[in-house]
Protein backbone atom coordinates (compact mmCIF):
# COMPACT_ATOMS: atom_id res chain seq x y z
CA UNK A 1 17.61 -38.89 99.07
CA UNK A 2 16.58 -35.12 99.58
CA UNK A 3 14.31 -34.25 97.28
CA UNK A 4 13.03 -30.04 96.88
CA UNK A 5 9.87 -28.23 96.35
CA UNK A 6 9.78 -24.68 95.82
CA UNK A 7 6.55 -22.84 94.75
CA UNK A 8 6.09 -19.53 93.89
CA UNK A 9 2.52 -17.62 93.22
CA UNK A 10 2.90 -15.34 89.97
CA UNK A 11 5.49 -15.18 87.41
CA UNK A 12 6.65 -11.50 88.87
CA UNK A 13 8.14 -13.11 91.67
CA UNK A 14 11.77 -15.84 92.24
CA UNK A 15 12.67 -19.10 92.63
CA UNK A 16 16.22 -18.27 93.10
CA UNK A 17 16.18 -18.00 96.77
CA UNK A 18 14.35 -21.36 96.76
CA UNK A 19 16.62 -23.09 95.26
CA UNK A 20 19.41 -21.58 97.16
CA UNK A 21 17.91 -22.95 100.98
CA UNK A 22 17.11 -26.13 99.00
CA UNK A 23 20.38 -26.76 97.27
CA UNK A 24 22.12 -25.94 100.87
CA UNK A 25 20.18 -28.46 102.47
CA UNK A 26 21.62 -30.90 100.31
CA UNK A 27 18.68 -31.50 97.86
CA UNK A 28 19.26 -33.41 95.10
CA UNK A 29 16.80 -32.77 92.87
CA UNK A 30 14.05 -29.72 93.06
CA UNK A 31 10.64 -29.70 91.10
CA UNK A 32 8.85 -26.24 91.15
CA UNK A 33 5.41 -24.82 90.29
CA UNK A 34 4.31 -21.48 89.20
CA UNK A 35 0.66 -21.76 91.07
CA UNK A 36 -1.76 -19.33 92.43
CA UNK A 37 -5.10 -19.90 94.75
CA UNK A 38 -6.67 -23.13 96.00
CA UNK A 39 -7.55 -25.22 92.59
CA UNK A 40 -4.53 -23.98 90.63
CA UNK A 41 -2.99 -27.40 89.11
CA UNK A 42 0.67 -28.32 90.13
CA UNK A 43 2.06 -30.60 88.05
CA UNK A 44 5.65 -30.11 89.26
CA UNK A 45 4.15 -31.33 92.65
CA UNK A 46 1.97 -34.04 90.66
CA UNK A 47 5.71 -35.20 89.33
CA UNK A 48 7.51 -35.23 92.53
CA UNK A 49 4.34 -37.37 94.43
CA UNK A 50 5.10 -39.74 91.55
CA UNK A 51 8.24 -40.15 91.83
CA UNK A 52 9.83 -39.99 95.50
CA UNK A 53 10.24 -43.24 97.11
CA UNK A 54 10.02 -44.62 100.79
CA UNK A 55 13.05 -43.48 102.76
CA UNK A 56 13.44 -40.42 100.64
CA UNK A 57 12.60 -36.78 102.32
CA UNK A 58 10.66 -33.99 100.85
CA UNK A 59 12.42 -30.93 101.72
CA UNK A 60 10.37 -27.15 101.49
CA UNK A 61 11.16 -24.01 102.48
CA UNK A 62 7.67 -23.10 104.07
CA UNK A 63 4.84 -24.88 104.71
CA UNK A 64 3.04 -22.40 103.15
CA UNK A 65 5.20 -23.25 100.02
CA UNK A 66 3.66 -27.05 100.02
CA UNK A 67 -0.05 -27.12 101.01
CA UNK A 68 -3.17 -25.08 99.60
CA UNK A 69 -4.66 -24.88 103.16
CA UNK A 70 -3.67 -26.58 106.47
CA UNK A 71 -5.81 -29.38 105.36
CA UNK A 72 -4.39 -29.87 102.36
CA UNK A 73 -0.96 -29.41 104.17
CA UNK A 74 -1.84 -32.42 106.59
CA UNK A 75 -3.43 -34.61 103.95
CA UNK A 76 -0.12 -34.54 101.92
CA UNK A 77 1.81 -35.06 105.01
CA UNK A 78 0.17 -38.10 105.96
CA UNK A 79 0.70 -39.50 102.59
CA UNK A 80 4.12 -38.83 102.86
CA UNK A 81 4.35 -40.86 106.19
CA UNK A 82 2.48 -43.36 105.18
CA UNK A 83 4.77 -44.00 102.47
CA UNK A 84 7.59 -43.71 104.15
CA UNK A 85 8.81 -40.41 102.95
CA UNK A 86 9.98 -37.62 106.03
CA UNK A 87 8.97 -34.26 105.19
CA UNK A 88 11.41 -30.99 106.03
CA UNK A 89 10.13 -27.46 106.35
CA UNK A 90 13.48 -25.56 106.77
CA UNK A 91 11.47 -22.67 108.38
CA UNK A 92 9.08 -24.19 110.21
CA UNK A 93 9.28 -26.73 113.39
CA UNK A 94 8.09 -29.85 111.12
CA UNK A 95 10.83 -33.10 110.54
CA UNK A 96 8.49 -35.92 109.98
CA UNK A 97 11.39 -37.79 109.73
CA UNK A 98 12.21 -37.92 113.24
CA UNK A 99 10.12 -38.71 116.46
CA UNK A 100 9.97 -34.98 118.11
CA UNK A 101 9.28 -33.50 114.30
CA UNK A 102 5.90 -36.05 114.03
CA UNK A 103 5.08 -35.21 117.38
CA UNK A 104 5.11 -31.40 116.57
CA UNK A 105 3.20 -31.94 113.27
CA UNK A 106 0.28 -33.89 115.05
CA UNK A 107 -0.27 -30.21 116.42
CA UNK A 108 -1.12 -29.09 112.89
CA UNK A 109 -3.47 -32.11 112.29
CA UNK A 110 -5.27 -30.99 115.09
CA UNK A 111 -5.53 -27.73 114.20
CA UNK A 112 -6.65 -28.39 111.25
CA UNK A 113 -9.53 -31.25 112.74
CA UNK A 114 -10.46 -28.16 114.78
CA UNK A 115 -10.34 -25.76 111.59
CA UNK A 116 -13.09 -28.18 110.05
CA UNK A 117 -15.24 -28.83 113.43
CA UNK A 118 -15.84 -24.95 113.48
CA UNK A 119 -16.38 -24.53 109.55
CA UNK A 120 -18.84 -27.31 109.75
CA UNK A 121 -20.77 -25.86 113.29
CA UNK A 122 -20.64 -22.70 111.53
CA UNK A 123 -22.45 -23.94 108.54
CA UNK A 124 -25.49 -25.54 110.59
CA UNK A 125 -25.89 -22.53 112.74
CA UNK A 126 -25.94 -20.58 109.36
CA UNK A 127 -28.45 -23.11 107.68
CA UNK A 128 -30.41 -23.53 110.84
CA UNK A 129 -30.84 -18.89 111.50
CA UNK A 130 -31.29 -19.16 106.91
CA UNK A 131 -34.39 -21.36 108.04
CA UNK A 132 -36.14 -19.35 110.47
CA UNK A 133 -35.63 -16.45 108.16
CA UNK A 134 -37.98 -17.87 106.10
CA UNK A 135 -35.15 -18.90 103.45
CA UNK A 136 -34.91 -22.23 101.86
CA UNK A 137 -31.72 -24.15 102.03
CA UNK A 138 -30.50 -25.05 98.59
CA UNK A 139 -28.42 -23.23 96.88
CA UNK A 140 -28.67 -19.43 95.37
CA UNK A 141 -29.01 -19.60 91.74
CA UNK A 142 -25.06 -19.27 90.03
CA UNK A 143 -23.71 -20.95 93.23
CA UNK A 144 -21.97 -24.17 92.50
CA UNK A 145 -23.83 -26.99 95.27
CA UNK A 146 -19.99 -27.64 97.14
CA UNK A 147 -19.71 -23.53 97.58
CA UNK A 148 -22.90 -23.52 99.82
CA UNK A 149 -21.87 -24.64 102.96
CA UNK A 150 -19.01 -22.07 103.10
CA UNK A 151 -21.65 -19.30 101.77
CA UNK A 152 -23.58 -20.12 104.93
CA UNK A 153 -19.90 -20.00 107.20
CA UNK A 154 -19.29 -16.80 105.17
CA UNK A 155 -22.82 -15.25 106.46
CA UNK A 156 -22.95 -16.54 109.40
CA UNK A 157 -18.83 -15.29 110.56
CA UNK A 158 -20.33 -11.51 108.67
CA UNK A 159 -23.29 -11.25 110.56
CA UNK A 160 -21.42 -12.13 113.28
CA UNK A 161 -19.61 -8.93 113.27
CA UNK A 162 -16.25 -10.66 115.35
CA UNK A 163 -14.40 -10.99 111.99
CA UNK A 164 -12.60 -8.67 109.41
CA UNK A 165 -13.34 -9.51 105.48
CA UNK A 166 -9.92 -10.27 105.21
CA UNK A 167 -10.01 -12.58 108.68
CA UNK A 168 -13.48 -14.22 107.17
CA UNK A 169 -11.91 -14.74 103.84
CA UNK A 170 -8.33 -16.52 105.15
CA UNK A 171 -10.51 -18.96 107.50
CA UNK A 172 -12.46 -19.91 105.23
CA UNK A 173 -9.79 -20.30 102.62
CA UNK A 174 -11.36 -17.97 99.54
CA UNK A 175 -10.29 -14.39 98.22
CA UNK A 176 -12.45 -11.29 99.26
CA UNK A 177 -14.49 -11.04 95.70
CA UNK A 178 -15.24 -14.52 96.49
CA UNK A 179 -16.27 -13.55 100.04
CA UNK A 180 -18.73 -10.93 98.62
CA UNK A 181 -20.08 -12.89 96.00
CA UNK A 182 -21.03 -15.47 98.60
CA UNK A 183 -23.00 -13.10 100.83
CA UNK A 184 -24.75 -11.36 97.95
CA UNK A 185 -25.94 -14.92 96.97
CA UNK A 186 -26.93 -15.11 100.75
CA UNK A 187 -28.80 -11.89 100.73
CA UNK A 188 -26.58 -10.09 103.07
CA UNK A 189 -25.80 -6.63 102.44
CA UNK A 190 -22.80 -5.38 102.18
CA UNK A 191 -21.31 -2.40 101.29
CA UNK A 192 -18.69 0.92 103.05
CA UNK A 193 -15.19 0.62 104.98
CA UNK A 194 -16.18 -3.65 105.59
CA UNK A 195 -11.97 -3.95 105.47
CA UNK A 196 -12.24 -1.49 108.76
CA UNK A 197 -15.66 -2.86 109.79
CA UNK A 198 -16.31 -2.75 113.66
CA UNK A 199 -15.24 -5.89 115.52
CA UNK A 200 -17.47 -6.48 118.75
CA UNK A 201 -15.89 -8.67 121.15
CA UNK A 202 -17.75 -10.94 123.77
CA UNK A 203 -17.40 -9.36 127.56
């Protein structure tokens, strides 16, 4: 069986067209979720985790429609396989259900293993120049323990000066008030055009 997932962010935007690519693929039954950001709860995805069964095939119409982040993404897909369940982005090069289509999503778990290799490098060379600063390594006061390492990515990426805000904020998977707060807790300064700040590129 076909089984749908459509997701959209805020209430101001449609399902409709969703549905449509879902229904045409031969879906027979859709769940949907009105979610926005990372930690927003999805219960229509909670539902359809529940109930889809092995030989069944979860059908989206993006990627980005399924998964909070590429990790996220991969996690769920490798739940899927391992219970048997194909997944089918109808706008993307993924068919877990076929050979060739795990072969091509094997690229995104890699990207994603990568994705975390350079968060987590990132986050020692931030500790490690925080240190011979003179600053101490726990957290800023208000900063929740599991935000610190990406504080330190998010001052280390700034300082860095090879990044946007908006390219800092997407890699490390937070919004741009997020971003800021993170690098005032840091003690970076920040402040004019940063969306326009100058990128300086290796030689």
């Amino acid at each position: 069986m076909k089984i749908g997932y459509a997701r959209i962010s805020t209430c101001d935007q449609k399902l409709d067209s969703q549905f449509d690519s879902l229904h045409k693929a031969g879906c027979e039954k859709i769940f949907q979720d009105v979610a926005c950001g990372a930690k927003a709860k999805r219960s229509g995805l909670d539902d359809l985790l529940k109930a889809i069964r092995p030989g069944d095939v979860l059908v989206i119409c993006k990627l980005d429609r399924l998964g909070r982040s590429l990790q996220h993404l991969v996690t769920l897909a490798n739940e899927l396989m391992e219970k048997g369940v194909g997944l089918l982005s109808l706008n993307d090069p993924v068919d877990t259900s076929t050979a060739q289509g795990r072969l091509s999503f094997n690229l995104f778990a890699a990207l994603a293993e990568f994705e975390r290799e350079i968060i987590r490098e990132r986050t020692q060379i931030g500790l490690s120049s925080a240190r011979l600063r003179g600053r101490k390594g726990g957290r800023p006061k208000g900063l929740p323990a599991k935000a610190l390492p990406v504080a330190c990515a998010a001052e280390t990426l700034y300082q860095e000066g090879k990044l946007t805000v908006d390219e800092i904020a997407r890699q490390l998977n937070i919004c741009k008030t997020t971003l800021y707060s993170y690098l005032r807790h840091r003690g970076v300064p920040v402040g004019g055009n940063t969306q326009q700040r100058v990128i300086c590129h290796e030689p």
